[in-house]
N, C-alpha and C. Protein backbone atom coordinates (compact mmCIF):
# COMPACT_ATOMS: atom_id res chain seq x y z
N UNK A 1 103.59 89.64 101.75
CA UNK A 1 102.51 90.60 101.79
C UNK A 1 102.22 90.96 103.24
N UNK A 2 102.34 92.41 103.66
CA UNK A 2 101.44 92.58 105.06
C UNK A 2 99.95 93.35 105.14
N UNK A 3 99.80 92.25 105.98
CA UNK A 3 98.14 92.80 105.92
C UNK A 3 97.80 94.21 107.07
N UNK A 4 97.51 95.01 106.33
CA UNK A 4 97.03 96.42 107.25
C UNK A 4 95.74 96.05 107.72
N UNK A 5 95.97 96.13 109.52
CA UNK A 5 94.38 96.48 110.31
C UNK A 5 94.13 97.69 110.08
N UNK A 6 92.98 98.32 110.79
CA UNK A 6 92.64 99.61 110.16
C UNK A 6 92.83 100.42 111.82
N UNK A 7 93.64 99.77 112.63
CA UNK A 7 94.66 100.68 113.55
C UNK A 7 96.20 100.69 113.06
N UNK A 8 96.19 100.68 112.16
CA UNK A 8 97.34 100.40 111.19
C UNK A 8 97.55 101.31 110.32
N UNK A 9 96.62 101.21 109.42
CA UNK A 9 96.47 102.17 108.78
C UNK A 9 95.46 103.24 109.04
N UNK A 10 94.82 103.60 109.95
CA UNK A 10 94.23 104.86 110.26
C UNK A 10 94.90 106.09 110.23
N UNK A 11 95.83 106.27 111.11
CA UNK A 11 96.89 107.14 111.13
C UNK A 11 97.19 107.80 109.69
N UNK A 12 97.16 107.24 108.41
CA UNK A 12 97.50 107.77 107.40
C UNK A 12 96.69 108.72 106.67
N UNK A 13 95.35 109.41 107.61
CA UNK A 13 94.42 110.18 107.10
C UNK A 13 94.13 110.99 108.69
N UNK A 14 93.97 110.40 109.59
CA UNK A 14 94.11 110.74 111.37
C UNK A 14 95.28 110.96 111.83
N UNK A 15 95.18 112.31 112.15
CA UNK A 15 96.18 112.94 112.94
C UNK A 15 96.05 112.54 114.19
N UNK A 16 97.01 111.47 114.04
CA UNK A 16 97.46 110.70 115.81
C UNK A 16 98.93 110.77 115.99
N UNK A 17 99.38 110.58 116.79
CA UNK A 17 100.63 110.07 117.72
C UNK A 17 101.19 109.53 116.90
N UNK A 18 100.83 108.32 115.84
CA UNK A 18 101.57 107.01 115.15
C UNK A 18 101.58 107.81 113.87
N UNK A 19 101.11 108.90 113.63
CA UNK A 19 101.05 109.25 111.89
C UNK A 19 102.23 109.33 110.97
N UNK A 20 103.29 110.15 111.63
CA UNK A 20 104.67 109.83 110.78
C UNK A 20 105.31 108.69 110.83
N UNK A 21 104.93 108.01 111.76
CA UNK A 21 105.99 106.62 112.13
C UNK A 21 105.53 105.34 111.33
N UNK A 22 103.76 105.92 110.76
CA UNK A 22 103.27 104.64 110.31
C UNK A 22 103.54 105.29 108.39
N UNK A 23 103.58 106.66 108.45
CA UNK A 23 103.50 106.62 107.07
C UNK A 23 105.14 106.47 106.81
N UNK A 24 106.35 106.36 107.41
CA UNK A 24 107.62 106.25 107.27
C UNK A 24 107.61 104.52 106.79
N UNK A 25 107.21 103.90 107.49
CA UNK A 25 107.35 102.27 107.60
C UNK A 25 106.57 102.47 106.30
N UNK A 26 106.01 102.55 106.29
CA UNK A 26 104.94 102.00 104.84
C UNK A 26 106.10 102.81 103.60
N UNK A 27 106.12 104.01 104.02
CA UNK A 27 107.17 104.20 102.81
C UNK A 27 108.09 103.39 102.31
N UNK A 28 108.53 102.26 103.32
CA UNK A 28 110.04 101.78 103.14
C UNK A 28 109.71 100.51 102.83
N UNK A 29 108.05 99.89 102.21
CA UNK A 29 107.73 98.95 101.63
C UNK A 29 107.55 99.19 100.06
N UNK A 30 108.15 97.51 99.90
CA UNK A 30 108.09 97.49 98.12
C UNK A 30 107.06 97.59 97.18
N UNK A 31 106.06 98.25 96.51
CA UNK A 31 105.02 98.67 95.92
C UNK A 31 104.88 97.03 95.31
N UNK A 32 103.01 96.96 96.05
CA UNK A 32 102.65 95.98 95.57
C UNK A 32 102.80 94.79 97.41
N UNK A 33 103.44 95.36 98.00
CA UNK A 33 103.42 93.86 99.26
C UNK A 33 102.39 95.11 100.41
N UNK A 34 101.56 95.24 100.44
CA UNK A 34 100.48 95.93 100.99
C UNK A 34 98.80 95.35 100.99
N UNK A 35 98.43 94.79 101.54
CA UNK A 35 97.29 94.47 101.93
C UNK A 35 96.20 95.25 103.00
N UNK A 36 95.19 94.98 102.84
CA UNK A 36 93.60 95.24 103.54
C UNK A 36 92.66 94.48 102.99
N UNK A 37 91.52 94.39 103.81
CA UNK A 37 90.56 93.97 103.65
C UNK A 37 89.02 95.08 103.23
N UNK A 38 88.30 94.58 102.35
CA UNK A 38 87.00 94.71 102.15
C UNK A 38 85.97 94.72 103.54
N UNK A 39 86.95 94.08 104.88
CA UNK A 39 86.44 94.67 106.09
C UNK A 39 87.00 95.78 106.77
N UNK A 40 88.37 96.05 106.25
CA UNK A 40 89.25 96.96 106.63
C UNK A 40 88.70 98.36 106.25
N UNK A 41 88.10 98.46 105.31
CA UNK A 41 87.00 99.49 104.57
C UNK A 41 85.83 100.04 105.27
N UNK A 42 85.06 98.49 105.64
CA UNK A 42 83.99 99.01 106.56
C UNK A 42 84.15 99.27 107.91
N UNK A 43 85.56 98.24 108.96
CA UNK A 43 85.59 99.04 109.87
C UNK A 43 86.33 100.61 109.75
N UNK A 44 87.05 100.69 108.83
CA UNK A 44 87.53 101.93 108.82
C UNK A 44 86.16 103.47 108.57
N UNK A 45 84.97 102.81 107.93
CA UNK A 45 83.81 103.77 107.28
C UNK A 45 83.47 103.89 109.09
N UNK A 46 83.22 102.58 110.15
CA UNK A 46 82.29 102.33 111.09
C UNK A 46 83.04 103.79 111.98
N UNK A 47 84.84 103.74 112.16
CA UNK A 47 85.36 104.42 112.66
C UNK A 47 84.97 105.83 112.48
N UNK A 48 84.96 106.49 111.49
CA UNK A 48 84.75 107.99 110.96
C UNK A 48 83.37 108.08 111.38
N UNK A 49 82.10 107.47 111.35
CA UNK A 49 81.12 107.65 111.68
C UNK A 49 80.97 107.51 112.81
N UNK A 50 81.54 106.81 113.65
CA UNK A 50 81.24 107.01 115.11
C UNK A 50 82.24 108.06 115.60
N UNK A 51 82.93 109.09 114.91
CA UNK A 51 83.50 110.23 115.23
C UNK A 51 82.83 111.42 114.84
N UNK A 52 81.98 111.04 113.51
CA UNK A 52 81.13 111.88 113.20
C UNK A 52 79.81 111.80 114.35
N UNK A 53 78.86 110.56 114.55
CA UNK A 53 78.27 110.75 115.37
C UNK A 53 78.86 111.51 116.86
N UNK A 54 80.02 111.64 117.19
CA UNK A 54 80.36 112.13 118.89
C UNK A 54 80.66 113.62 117.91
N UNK A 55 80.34 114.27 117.41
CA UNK A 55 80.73 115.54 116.78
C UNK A 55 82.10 115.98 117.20
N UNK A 56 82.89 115.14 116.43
CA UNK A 56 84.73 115.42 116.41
C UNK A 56 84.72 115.43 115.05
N UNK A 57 83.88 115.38 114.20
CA UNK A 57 84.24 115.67 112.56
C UNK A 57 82.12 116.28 112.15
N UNK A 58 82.00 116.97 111.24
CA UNK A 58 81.18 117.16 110.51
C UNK A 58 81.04 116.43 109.52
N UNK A 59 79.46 115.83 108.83
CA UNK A 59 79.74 115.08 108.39
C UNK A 59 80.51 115.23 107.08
N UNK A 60 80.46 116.39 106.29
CA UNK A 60 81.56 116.89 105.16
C UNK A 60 82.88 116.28 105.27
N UNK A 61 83.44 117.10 106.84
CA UNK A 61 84.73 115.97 107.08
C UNK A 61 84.48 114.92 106.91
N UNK A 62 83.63 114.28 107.39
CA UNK A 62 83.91 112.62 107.57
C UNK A 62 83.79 112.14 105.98
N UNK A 63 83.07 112.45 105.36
CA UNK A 63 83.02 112.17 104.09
C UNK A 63 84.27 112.08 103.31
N UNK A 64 85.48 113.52 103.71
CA UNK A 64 86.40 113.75 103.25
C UNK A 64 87.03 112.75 103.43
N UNK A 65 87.39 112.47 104.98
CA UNK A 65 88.29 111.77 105.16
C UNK A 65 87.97 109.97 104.45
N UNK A 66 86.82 109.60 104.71
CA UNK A 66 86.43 108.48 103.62
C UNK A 66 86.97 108.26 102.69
N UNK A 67 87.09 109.19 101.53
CA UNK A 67 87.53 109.15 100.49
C UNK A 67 88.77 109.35 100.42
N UNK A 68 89.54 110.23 101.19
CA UNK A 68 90.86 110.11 101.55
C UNK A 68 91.42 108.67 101.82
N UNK A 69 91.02 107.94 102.73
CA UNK A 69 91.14 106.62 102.91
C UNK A 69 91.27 105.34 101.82
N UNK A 70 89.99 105.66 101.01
CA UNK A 70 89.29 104.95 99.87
C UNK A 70 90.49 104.98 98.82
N UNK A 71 91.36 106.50 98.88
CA UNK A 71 92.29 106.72 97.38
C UNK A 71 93.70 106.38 97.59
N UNK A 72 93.96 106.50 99.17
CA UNK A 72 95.48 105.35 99.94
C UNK A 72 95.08 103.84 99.47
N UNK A 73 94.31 103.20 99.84
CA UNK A 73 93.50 102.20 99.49
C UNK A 73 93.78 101.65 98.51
N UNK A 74 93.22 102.27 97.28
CA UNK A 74 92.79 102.44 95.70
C UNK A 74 94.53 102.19 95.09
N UNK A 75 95.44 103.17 95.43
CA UNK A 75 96.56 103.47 95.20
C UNK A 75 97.62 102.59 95.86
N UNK A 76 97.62 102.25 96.89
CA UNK A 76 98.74 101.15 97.85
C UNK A 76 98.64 100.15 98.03
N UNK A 77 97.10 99.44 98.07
CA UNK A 77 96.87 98.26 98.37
C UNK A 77 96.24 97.45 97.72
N UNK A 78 96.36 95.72 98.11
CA UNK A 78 95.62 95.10 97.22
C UNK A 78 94.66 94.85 98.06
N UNK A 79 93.08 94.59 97.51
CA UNK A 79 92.01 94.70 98.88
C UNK A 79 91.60 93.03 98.24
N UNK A 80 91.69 92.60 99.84
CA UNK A 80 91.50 90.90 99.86
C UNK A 80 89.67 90.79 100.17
N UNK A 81 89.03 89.89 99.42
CA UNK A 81 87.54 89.84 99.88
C UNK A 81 87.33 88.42 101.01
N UNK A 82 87.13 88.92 102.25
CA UNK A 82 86.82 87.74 103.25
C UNK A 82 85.74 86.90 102.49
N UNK A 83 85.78 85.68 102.69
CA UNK A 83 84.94 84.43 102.53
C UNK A 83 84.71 83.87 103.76
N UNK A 84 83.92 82.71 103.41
CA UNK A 84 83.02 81.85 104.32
C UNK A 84 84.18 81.49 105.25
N UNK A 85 85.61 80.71 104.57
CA UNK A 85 86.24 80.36 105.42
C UNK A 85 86.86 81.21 106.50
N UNK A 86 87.28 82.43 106.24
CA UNK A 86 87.65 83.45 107.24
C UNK A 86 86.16 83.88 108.27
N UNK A 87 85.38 83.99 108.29
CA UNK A 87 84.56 83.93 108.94
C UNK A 87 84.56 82.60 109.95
N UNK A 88 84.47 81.66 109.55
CA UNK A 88 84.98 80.42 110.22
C UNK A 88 85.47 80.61 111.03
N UNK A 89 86.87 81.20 110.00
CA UNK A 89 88.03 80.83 111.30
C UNK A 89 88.15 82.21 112.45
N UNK A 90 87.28 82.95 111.87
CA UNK A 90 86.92 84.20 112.91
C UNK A 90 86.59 83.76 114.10
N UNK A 91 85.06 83.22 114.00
CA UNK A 91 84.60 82.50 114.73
C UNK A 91 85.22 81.39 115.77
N UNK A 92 86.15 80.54 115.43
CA UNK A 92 87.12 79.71 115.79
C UNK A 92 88.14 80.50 116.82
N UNK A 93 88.63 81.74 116.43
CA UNK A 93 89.43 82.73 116.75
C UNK A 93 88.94 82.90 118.35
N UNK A 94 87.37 83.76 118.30
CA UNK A 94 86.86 84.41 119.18
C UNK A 94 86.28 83.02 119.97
N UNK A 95 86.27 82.01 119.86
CA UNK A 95 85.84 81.24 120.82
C UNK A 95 87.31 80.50 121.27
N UNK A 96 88.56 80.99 121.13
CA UNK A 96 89.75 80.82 121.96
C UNK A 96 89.12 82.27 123.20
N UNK A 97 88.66 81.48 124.43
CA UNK A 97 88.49 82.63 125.22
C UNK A 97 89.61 83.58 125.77
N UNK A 98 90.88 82.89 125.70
CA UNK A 98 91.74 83.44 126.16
C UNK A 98 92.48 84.45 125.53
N UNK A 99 92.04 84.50 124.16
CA UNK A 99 92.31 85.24 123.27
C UNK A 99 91.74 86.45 123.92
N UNK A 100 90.66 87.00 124.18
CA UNK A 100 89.83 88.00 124.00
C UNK A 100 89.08 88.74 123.19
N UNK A 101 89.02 87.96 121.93
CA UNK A 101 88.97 89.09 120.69
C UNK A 101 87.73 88.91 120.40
N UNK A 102 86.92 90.37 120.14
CA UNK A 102 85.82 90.28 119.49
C UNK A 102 85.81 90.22 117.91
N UNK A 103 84.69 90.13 117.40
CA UNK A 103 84.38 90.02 116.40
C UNK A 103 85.71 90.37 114.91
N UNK A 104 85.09 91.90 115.01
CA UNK A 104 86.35 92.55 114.09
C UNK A 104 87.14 92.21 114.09
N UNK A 105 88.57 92.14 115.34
CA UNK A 105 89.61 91.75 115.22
C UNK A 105 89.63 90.12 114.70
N UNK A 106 88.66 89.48 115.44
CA UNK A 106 89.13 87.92 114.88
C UNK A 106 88.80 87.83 113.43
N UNK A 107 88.21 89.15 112.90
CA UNK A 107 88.08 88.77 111.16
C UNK A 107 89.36 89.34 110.56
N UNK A 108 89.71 89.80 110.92
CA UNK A 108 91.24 90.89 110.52
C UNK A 108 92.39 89.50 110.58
N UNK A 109 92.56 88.76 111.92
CA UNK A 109 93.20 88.14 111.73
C UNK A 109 93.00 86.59 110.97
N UNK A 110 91.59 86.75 110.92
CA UNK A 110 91.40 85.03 109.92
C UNK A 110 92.06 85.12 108.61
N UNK A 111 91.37 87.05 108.21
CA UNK A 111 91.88 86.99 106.90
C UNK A 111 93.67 87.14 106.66
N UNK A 112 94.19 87.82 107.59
CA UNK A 112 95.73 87.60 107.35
C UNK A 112 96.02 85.89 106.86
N UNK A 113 95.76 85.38 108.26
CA UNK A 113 96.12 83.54 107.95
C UNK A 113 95.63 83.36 106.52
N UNK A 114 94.27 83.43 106.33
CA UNK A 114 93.63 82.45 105.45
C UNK A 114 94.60 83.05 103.93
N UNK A 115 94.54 84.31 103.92
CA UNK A 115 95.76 84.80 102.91
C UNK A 115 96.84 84.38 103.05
N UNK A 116 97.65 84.33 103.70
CA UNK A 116 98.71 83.84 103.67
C UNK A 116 99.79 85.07 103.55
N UNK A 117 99.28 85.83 104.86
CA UNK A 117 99.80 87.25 104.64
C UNK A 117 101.35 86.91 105.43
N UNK A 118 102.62 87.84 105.31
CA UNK A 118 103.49 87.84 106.45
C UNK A 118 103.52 87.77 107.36
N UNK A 119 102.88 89.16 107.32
CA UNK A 119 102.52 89.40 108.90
C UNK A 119 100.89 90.50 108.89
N UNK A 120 100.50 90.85 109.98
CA UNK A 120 99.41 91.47 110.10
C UNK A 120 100.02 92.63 110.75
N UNK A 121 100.12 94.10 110.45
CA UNK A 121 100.40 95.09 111.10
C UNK A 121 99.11 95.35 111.88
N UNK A 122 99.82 96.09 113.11
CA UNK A 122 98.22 96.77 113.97
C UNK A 122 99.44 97.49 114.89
N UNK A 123 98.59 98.22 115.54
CA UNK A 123 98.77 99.05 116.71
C UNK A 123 97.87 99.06 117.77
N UNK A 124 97.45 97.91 117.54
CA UNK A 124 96.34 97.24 118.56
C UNK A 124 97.11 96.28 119.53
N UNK A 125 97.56 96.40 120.86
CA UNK A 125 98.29 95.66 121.68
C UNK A 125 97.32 94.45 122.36
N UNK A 126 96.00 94.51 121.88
CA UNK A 126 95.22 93.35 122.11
C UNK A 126 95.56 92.42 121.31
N UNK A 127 95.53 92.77 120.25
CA UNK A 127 95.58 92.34 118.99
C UNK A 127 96.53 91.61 118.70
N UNK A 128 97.70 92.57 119.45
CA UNK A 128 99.07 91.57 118.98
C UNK A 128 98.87 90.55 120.18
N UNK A 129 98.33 90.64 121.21
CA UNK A 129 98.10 89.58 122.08
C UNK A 129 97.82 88.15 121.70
N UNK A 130 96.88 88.82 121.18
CA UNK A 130 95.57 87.44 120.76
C UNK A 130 96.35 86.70 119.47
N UNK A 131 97.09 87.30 118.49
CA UNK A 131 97.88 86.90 117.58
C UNK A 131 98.78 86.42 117.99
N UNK A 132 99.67 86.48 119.09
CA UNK A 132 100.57 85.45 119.59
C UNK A 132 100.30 84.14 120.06
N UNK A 133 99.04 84.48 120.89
CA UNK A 133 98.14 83.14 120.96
C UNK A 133 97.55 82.10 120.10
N UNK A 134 97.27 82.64 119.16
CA UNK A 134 96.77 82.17 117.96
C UNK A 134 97.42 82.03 116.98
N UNK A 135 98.66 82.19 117.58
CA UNK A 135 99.95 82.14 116.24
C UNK A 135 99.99 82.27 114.82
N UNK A 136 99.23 83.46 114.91
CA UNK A 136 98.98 84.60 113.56
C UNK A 136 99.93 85.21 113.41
N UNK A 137 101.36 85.41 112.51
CA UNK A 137 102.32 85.92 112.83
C UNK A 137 101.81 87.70 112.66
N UNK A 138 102.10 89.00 113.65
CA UNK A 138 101.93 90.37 113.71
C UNK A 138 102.93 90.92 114.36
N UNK A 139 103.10 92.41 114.25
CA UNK A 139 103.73 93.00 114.34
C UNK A 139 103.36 94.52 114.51
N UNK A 140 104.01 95.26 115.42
CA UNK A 140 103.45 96.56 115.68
C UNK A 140 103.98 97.27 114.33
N UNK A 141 105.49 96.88 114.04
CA UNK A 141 105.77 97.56 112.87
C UNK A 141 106.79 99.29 113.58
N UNK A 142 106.32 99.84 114.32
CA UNK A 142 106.59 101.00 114.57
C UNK A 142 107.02 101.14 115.99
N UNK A 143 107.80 102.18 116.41
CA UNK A 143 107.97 102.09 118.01
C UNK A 143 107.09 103.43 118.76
């Protein structure tokens, strides 16, 4: 199973740089080994709204794109619900100082581990940092 961050899967509704390269890779996975999180949701909602607040989307768009998100989601993935223990080990995560990771990311990667995911995709080069450190196995996935 790989677990999608939501710099991972953003691109698949956001027209960025990574958009064909991330929806190609995902194409060339076996229906059913796709993961996110129930936080992957809310940072992905936190994202659109703080684009809506800097007025780069209206909120109509942002709404759109929500639900756009919500039906990739709905349709590709299985959505994992963080518990007490991933929080934990969040926590555990972000007090490796050398890591760097705030909050979000160290919940992204508790829940990969605590699942027992493959790997954790991101396009977060912090991310894959702090996951080498923490020997969370990740992967950019894309070049």
């Amino acid at each position: 199973m790989l677990y999608l961050d939501t710099s991972f899967i953003a691109p698949l509704v956001l027209n960025e740089a990574a958009s064909r390269s991330v929806e190609r890779f995902l194409a060339r996975q076996q229906p059913g080994t796709l993961a996110v999180s129930h936080w992957t949701r809310v940072d992905f909602a936190s994202l659109i709204a703080r684009e809506v607040r800097m007025k780069q989307f209206d909120q109509e768009t942002g709404r759109a794109i929500i639900e756009e998100f919500e039906a990739i989601v709905d349709e590709s993935c299985q959505v994992w619900q963080p518990g007490v223990a991933d929080f934990e080990l969040a926590r555990d995560f972000v007090a490796h100082f050398e890591s760097g990771l705030r909050g979000a990311d160290a919940l992204h990667l508790a829940v990969a581990r605590n699942q027992g995911a493959e790997k954790l995709m991101t396009l977060d080069e912090g991310l894959l940092k702090a996951a080498k450190i923490l020997k969370v196995p990740a992967a950019r996935g894309i070049r």
